[in-house]
PDB file of N, CA and C in Angstrom:
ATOM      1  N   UNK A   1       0.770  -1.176   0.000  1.00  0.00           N
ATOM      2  CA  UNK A   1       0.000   0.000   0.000  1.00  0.00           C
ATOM      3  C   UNK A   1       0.830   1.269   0.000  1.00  0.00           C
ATOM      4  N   UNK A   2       2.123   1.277   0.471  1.00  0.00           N
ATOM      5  CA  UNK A   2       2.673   2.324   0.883  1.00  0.00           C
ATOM      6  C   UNK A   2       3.123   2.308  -0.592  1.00  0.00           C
ATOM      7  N   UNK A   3       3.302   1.473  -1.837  1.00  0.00           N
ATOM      8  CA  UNK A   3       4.018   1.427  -2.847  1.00  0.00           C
ATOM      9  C   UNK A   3       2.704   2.069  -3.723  1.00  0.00           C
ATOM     10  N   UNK A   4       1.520   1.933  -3.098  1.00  0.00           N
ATOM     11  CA  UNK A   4       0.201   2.694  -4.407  1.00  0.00           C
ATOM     12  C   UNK A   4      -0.058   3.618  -3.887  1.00  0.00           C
ATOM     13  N   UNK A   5       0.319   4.161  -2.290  1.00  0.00           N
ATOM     14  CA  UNK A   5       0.214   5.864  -2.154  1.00  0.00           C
ATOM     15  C   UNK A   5       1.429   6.667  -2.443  1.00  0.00           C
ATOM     16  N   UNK A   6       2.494   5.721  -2.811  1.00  0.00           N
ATOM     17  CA  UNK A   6       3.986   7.061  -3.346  1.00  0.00           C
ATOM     18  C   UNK A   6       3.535   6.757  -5.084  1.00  0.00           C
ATOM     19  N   UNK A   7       3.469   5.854  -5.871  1.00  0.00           N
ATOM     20  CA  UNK A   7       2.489   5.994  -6.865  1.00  0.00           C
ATOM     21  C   UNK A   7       1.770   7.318  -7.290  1.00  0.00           C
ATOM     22  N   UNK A   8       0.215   6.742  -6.458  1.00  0.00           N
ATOM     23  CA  UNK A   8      -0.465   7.826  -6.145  1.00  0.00           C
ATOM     24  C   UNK A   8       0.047   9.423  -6.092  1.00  0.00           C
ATOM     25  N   UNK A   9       1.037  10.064  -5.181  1.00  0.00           N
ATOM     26  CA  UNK A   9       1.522  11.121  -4.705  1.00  0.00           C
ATOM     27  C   UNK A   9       2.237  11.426  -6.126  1.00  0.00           C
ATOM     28  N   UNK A  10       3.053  10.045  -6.700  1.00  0.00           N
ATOM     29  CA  UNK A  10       3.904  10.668  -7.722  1.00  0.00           C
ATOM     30  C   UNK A  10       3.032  11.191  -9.071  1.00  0.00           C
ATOM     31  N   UNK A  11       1.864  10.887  -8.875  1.00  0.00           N
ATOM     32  CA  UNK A  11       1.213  10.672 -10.292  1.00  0.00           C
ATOM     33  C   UNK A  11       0.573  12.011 -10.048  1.00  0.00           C
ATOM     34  N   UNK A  12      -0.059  12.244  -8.726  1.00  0.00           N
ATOM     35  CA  UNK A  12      -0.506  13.643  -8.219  1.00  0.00           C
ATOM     36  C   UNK A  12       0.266  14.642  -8.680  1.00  0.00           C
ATOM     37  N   UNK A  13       1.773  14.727  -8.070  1.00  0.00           N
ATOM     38  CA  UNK A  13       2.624  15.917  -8.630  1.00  0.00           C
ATOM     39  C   UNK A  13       3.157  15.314 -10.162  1.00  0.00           C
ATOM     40  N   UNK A  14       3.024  14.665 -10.470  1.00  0.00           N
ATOM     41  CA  UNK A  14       3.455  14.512 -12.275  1.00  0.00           C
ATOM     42  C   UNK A  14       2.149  15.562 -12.864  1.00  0.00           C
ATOM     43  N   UNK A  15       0.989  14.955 -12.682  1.00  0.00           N
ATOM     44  CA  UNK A  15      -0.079  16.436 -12.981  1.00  0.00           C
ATOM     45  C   UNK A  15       0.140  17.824 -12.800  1.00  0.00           C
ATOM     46  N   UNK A  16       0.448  17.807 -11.004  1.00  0.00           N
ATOM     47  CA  UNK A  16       0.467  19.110 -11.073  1.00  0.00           C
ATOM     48  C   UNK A  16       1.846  19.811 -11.559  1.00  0.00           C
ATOM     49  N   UNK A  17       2.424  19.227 -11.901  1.00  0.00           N
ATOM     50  CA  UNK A  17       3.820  19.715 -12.427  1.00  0.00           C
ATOM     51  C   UNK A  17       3.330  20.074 -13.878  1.00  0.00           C
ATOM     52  N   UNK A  18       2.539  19.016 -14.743  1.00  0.00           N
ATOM     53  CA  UNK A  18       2.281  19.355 -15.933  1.00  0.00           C
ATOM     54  C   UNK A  18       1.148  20.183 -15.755  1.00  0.00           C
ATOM     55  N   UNK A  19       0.275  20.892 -15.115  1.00  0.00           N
ATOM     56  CA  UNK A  19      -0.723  21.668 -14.918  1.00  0.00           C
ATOM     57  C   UNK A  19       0.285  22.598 -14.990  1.00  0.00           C
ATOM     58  N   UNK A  20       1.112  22.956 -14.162  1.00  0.00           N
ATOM     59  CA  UNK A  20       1.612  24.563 -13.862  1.00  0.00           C
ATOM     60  C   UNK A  20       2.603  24.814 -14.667  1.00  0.00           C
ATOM     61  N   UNK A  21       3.471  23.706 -15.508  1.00  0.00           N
ATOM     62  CA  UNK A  21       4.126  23.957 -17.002  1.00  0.00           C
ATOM     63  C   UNK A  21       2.693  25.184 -17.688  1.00  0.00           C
ATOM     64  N   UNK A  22       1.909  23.757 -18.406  1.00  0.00           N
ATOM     65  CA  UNK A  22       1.204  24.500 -19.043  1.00  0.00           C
ATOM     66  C   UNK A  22       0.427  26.299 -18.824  1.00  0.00           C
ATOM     67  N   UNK A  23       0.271  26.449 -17.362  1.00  0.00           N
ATOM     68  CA  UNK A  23      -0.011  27.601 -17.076  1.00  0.00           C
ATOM     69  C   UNK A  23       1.172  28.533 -17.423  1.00  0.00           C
ATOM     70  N   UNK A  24       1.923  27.868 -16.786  1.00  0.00           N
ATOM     71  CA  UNK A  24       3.637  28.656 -17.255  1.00  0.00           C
ATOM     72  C   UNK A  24       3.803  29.086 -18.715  1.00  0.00           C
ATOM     73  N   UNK A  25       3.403  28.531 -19.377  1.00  0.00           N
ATOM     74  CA  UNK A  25       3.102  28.187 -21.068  1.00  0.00           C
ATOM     75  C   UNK A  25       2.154  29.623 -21.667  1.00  0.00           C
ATOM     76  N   UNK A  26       0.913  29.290 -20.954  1.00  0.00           N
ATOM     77  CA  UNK A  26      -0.160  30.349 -21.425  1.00  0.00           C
ATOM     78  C   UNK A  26       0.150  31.902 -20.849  1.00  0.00           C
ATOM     79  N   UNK A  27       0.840  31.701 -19.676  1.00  0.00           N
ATOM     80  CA  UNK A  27       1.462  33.384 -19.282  1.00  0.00           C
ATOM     81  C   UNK A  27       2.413  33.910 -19.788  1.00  0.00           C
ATOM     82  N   UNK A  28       3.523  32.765 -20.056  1.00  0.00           N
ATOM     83  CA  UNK A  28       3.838  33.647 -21.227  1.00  0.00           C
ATOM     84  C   UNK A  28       3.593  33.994 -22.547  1.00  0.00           C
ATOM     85  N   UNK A  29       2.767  33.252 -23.097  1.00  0.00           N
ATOM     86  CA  UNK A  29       1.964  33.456 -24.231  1.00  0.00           C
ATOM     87  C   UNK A  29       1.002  35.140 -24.622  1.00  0.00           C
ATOM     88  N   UNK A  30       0.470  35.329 -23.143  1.00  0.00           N
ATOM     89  CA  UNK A  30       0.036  36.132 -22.728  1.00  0.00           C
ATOM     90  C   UNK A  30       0.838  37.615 -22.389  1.00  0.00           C
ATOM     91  N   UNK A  31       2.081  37.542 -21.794  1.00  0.00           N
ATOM     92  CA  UNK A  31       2.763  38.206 -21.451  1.00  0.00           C
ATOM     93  C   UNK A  31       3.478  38.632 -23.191  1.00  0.00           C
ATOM     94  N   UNK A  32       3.683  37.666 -24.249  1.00  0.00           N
ATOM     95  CA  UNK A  32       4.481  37.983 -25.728  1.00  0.00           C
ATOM     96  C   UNK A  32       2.869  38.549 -26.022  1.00  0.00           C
ATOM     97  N   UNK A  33       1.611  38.266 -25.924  1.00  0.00           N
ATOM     98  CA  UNK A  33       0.993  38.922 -26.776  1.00  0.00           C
ATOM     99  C   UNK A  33       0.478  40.380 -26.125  1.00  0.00           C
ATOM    100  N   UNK A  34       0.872  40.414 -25.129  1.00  0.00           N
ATOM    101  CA  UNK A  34       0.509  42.052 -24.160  1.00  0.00           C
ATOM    102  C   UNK A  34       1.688  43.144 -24.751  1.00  0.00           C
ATOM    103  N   UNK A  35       2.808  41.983 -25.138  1.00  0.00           N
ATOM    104  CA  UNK A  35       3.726  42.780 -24.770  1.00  0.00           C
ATOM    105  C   UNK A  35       3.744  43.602 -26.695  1.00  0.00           C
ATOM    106  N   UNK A  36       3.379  42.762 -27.416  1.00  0.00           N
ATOM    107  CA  UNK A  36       2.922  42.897 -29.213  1.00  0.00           C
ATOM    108  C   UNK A  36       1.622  43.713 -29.205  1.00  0.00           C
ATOM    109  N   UNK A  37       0.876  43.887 -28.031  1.00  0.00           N
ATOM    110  CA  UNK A  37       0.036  44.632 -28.484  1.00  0.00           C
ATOM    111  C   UNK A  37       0.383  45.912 -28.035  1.00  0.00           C
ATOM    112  N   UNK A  38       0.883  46.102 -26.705  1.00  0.00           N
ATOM    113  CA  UNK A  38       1.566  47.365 -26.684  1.00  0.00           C
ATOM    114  C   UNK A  38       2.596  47.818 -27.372  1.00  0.00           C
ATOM    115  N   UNK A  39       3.440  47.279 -28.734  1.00  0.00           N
ATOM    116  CA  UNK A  39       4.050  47.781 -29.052  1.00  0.00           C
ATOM    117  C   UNK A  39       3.073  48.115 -30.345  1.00  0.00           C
ATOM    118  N   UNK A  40       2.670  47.412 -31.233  1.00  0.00           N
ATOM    119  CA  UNK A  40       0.990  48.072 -31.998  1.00  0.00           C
ATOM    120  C   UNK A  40       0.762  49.290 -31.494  1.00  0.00           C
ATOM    121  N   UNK A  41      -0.032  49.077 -30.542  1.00  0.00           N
ATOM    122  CA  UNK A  41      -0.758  50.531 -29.644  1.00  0.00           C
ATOM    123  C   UNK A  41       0.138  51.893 -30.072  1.00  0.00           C
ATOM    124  N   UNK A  42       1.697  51.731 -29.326  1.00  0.00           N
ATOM    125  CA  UNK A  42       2.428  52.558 -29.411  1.00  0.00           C
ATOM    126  C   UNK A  42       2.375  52.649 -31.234  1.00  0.00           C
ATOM    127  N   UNK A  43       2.998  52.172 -32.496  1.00  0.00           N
ATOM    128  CA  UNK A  43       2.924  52.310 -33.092  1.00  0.00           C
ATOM    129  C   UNK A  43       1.424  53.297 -33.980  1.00  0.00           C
ATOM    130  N   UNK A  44       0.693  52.408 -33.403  1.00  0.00           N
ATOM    131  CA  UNK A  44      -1.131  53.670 -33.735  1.00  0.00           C
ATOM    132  C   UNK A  44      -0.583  54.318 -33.188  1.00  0.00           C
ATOM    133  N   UNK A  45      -0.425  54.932 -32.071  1.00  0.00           N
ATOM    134  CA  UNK A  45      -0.490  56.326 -31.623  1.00  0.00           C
ATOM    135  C   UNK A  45       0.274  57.153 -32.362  1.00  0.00           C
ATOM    136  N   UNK A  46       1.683  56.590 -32.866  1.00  0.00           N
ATOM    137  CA  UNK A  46       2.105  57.517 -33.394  1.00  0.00           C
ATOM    138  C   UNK A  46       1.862  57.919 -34.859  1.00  0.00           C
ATOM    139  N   UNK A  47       1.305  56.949 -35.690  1.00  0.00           N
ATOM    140  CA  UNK A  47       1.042  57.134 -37.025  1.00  0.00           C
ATOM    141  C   UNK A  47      -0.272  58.162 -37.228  1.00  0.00           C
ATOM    142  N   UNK A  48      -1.253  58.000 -35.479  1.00  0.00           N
ATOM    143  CA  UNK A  48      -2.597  59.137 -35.372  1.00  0.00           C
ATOM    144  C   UNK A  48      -1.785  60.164 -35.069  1.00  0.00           C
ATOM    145  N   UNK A  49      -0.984  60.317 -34.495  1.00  0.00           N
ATOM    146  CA  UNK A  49      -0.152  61.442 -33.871  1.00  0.00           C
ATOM    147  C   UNK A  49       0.066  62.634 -35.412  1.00  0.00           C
ATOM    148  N   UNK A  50       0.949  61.712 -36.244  1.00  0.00           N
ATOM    149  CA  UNK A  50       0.958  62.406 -37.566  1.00  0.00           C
ATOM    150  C   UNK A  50       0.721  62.522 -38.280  1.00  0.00           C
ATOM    151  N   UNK A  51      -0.804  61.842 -38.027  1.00  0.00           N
ATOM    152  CA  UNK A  51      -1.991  61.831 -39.244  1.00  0.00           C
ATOM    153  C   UNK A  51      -2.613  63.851 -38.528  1.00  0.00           C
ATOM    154  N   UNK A  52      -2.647  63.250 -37.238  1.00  0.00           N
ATOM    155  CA  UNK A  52      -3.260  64.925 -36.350  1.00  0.00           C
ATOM    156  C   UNK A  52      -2.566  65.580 -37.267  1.00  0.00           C
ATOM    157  N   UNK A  53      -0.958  65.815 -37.155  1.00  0.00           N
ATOM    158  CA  UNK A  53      -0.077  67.099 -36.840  1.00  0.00           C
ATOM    159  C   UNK A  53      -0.649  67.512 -38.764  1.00  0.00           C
ATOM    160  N   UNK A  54      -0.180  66.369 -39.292  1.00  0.00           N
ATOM    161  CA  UNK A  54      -0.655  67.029 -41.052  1.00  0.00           C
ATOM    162  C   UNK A  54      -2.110  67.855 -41.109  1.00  0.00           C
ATOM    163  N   UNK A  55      -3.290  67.287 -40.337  1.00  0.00           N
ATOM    164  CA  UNK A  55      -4.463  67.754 -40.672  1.00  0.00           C
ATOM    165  C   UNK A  55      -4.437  69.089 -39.769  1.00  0.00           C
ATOM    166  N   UNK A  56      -4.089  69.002 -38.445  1.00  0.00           N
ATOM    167  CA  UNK A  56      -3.751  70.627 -37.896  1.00  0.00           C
ATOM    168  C   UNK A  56      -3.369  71.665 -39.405  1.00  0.00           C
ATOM    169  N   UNK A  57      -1.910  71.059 -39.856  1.00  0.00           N
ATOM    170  CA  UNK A  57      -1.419  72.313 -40.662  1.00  0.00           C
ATOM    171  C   UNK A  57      -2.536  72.147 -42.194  1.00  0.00           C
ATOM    172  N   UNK A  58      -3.531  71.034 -42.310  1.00  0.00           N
ATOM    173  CA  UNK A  58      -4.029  71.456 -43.608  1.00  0.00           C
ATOM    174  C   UNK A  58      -5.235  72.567 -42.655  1.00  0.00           C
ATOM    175  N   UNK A  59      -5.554  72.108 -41.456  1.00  0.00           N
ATOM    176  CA  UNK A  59      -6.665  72.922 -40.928  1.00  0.00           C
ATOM    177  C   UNK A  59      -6.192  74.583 -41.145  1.00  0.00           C
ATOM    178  N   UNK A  60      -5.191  74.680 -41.117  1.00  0.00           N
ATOM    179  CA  UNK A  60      -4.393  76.070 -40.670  1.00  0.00           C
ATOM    180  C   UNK A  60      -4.214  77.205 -42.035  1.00  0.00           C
ATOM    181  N   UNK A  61      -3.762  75.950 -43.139  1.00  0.00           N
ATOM    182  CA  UNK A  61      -3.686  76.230 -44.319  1.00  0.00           C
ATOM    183  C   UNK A  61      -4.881  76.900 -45.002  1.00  0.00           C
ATOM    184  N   UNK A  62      -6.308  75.999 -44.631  1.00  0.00           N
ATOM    185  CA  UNK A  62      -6.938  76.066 -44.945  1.00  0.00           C
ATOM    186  C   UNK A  62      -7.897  77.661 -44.450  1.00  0.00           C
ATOM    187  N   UNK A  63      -7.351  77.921 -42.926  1.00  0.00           N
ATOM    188  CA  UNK A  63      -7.946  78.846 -42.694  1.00  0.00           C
ATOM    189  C   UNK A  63      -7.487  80.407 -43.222  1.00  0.00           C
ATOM    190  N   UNK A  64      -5.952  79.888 -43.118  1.00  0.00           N
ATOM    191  CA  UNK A  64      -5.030  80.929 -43.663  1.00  0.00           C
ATOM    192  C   UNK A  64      -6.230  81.460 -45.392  1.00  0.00           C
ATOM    193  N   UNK A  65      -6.345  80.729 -46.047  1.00  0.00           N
ATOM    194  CA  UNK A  65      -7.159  81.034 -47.521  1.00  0.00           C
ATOM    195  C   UNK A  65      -8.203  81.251 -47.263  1.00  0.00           C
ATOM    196  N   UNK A  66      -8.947  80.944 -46.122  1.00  0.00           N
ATOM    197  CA  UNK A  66     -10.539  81.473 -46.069  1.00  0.00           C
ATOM    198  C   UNK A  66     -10.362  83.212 -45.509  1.00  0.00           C
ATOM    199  N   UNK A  67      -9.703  83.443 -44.428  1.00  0.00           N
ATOM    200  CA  UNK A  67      -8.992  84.844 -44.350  1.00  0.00           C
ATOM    201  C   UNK A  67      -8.748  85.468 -45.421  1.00  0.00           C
ATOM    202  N   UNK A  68      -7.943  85.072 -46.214  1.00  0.00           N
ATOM    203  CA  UNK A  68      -7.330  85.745 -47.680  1.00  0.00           C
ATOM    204  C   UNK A  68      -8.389  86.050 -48.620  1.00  0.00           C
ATOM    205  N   UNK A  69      -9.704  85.216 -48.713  1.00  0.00           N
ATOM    206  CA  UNK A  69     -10.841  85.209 -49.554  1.00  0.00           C
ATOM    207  C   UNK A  69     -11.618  86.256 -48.719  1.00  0.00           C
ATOM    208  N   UNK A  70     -11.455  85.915 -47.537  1.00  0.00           N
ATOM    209  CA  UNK A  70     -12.781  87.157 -46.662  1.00  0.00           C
ATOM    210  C   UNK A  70     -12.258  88.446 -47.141  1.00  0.00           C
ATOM    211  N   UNK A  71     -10.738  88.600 -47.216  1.00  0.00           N
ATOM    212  CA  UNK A  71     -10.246  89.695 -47.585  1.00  0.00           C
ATOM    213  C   UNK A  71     -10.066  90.410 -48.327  1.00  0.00           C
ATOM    214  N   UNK A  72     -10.598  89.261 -49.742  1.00  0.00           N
ATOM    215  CA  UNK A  72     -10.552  90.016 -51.011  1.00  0.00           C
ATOM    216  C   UNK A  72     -12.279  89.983 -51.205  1.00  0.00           C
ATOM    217  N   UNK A  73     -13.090  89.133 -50.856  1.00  0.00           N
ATOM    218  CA  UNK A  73     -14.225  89.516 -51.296  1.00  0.00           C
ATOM    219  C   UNK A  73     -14.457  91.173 -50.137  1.00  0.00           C
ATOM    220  N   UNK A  74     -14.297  91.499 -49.006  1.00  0.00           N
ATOM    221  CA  UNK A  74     -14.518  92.621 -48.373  1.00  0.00           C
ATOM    222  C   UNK A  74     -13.920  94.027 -49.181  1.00  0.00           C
ATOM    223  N   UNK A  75     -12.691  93.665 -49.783  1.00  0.00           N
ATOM    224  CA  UNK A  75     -11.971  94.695 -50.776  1.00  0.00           C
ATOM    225  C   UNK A  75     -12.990  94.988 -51.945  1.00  0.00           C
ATOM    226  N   UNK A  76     -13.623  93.622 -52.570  1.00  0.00           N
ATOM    227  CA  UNK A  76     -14.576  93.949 -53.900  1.00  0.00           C
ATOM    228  C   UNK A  76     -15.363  94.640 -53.427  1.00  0.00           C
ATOM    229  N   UNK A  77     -15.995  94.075 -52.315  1.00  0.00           N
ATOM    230  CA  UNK A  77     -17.388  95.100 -51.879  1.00  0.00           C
ATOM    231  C   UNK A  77     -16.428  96.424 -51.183  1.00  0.00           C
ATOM    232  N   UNK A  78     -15.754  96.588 -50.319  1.00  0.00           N
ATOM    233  CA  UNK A  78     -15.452  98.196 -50.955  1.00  0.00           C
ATOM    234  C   UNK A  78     -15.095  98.937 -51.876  1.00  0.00           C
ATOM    235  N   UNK A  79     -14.588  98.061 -53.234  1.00  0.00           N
ATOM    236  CA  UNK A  79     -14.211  98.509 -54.343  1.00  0.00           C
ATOM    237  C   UNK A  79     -15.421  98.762 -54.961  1.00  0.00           C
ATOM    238  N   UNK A  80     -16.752  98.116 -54.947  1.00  0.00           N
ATOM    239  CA  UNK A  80     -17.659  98.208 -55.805  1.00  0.00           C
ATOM    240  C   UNK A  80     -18.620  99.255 -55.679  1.00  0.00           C
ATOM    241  N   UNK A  81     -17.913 100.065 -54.915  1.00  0.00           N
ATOM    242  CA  UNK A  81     -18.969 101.196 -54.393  1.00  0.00           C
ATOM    243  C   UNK A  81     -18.769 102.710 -55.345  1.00  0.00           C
ATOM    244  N   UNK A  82     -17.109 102.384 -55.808  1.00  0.00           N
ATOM    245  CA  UNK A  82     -16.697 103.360 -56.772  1.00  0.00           C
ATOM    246  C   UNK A  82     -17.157 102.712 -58.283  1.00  0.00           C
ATOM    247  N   UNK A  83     -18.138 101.598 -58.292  1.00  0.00           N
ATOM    248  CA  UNK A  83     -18.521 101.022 -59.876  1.00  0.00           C
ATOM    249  C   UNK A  83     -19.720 101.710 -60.389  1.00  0.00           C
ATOM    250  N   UNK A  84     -19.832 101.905 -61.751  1.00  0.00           N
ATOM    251  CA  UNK A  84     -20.852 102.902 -61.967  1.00  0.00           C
ATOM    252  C   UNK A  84     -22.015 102.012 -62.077  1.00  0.00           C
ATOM    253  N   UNK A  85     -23.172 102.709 -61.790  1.00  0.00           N
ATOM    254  CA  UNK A  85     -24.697 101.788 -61.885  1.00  0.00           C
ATOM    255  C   UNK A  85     -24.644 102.095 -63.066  1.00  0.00           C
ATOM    256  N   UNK A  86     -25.736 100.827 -63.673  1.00  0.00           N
ATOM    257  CA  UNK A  86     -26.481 100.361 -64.735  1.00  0.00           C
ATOM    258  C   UNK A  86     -26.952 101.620 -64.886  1.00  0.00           C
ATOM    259  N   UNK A  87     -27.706 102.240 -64.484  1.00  0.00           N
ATOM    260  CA  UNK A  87     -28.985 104.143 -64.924  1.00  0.00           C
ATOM    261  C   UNK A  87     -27.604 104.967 -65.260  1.00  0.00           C
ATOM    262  N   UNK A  88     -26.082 105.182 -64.317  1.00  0.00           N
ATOM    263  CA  UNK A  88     -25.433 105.753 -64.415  1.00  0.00           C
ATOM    264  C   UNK A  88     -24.961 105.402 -65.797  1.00  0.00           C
ATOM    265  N   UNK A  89     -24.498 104.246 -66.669  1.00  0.00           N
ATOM    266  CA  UNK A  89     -24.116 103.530 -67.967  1.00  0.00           C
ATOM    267  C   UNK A  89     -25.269 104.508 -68.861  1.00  0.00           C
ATOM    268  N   UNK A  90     -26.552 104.359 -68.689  1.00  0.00           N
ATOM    269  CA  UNK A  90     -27.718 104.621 -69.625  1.00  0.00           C
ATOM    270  C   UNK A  90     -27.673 106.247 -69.641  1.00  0.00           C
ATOM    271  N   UNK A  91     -27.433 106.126 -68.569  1.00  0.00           N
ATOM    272  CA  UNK A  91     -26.973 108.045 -69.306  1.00  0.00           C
ATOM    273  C   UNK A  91     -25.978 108.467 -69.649  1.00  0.00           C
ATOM    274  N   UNK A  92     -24.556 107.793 -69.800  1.00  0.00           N
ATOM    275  CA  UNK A  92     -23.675 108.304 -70.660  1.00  0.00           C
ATOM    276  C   UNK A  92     -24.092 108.054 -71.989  1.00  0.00           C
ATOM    277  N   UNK A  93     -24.881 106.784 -72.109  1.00  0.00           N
ATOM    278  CA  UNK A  93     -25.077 105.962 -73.218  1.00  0.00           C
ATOM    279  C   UNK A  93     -25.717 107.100 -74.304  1.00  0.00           C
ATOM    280  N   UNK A  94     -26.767 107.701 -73.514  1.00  0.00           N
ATOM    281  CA  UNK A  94     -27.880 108.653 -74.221  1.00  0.00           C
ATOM    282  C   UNK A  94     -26.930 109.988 -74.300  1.00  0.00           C
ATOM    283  N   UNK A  95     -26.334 110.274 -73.668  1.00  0.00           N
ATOM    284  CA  UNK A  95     -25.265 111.623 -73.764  1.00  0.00           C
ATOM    285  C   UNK A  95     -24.282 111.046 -75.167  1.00  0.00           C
ATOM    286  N   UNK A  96     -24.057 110.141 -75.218  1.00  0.00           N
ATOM    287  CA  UNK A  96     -22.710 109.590 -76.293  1.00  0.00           C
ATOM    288  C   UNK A  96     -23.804 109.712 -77.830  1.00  0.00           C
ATOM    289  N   UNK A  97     -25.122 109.113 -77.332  1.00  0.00           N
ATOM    290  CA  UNK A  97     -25.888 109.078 -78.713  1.00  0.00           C
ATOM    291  C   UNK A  97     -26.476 110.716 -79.344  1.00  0.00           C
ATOM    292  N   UNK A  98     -26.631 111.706 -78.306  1.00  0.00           N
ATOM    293  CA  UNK A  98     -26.969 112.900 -78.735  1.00  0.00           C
ATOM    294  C   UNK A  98     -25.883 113.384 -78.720  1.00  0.00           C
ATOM    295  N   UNK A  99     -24.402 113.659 -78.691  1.00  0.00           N
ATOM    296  CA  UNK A  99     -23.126 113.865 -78.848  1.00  0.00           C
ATOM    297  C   UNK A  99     -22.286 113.787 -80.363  1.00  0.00           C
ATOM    298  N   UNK A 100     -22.957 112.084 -80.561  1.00  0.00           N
ATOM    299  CA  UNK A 100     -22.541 111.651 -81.794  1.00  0.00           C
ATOM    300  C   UNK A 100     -21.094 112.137 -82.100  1.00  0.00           C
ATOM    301  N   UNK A 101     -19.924 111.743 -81.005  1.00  0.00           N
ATOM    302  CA  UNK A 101     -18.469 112.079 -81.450  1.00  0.00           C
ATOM    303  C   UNK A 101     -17.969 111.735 -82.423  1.00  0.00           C
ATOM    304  N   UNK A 102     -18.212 110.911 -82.928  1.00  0.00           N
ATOM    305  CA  UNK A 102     -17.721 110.443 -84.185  1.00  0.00           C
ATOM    306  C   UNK A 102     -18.059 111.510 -85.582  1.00  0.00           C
ATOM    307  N   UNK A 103     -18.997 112.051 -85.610  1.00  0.00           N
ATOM    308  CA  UNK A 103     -19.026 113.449 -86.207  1.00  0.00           C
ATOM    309  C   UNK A 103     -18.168 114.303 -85.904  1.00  0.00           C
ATOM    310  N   UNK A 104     -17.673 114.436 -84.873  1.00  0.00           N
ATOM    311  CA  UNK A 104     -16.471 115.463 -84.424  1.00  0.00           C
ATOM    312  C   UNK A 104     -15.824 115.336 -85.559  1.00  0.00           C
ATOM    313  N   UNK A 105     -15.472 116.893 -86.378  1.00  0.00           N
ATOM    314  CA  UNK A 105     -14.186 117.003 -86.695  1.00  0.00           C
ATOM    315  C   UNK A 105     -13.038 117.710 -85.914  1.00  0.00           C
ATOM    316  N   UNK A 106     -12.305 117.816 -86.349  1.00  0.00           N
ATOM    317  CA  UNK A 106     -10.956 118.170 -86.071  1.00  0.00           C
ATOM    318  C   UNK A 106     -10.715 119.884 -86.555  1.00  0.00           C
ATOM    319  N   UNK A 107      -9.761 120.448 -85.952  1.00  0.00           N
ATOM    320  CA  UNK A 107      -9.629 122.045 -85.933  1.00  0.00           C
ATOM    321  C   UNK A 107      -9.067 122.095 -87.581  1.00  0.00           C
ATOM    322  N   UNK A 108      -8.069 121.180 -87.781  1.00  0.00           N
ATOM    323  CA  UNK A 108      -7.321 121.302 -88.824  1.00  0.00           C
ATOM    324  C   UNK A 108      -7.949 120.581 -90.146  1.00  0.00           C
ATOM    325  N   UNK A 109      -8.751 119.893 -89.627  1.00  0.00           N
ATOM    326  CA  UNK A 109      -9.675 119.211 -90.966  1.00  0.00           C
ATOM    327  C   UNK A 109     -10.857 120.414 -91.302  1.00  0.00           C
ATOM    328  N   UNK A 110     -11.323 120.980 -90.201  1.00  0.00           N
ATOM    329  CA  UNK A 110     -12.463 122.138 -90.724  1.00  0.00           C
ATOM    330  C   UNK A 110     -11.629 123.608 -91.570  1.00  0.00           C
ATOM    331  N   UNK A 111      -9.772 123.875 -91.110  1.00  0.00           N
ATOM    332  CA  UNK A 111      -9.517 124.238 -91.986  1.00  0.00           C
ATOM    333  C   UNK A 111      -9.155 123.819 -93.549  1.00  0.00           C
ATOM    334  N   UNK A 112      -8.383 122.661 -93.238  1.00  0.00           N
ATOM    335  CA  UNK A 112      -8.793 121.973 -94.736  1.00  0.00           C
ATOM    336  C   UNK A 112      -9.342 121.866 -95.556  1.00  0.00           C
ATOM    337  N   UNK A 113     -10.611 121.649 -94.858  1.00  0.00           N
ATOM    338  CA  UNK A 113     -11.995 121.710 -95.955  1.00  0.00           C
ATOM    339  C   UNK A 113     -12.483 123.562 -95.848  1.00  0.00           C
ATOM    340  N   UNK A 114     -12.032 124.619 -95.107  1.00  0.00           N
ATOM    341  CA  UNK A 114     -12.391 125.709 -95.931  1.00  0.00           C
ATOM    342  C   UNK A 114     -12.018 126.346 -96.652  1.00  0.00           C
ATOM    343  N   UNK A 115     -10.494 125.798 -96.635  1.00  0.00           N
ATOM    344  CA  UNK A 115      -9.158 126.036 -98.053  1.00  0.00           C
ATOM    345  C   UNK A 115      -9.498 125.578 -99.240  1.00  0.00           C
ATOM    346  N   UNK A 116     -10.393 123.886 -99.317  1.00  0.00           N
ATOM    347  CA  UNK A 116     -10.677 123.500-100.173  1.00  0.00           C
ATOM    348  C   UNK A 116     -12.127 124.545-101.002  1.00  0.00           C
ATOM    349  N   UNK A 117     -13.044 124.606-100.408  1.00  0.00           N
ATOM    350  CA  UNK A 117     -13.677 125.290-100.659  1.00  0.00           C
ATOM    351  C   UNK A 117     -13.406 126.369-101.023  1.00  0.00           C
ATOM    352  N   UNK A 118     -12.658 127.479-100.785  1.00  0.00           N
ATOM    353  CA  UNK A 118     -12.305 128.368-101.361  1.00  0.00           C
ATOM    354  C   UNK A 118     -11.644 128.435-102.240  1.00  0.00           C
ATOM    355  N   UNK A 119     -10.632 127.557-102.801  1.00  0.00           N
ATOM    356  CA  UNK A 119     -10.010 127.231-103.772  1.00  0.00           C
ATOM    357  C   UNK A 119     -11.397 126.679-104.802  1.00  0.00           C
ATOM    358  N   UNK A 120     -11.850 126.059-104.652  1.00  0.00           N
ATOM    359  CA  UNK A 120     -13.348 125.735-105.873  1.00  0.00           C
ATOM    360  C   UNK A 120     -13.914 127.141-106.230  1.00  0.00           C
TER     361      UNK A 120
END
């Protein structure tokens, strides 16, 4: 009997020896995949890190040109205040048509033609 309880005992710790291998086994399994995911992690962070820093400077870029546009459309509209209205156009228009410059002669063409004439 004493030969089927050291048996027994040996077969007990042969288990638990192979029980706490295997645990031994899965912690570190555990410990390589903690240790792979924190180096991942770290890796995301930094690839978000300089995905941020680019979109900051397109954000910046971007505002920089909306400024520059506020600035030139605010310039048109104060520029457009010196533009002549449409009624203002229609009355040069009607001044140019009772004007008729293109009839204009010239000082030296009206003498021309009264040299000519007098010579006939």
């Amino acid at each position: 009997m004493a030969i089927e309880e050291n048996n027994s005992a040996v077969e007990i710790l042969t288990d638990l020896n192979t029980k706490l291998k295997d645990l031994d086994e899965k912690n570190s399994l555990l410990n390589e995949k903690t240790l792979l995911l924190g180096q991942s992690f770290l890796k995301q962070e930094e690839r978000i890190m300089k995905e941020m820093a680019i979109l900051k400077d397109g954000l910046r870029e971007l505002r920089n040109d909306f400024d520059r546009l506020k600035e030139g459309v605010n310039h048109i509209i104060h520029e457009s205040s010196n533009f002549a209205r449409k009624e203002e156009l229609k009355v040069l228009d009607r001044y140019m048509k009772i004007w008729e410059p293109l009839k204009f002669v010239k000082e030296d063409e009206v003498k021309k033609m009264i040299s000519e004439a007098i010579k006939k």
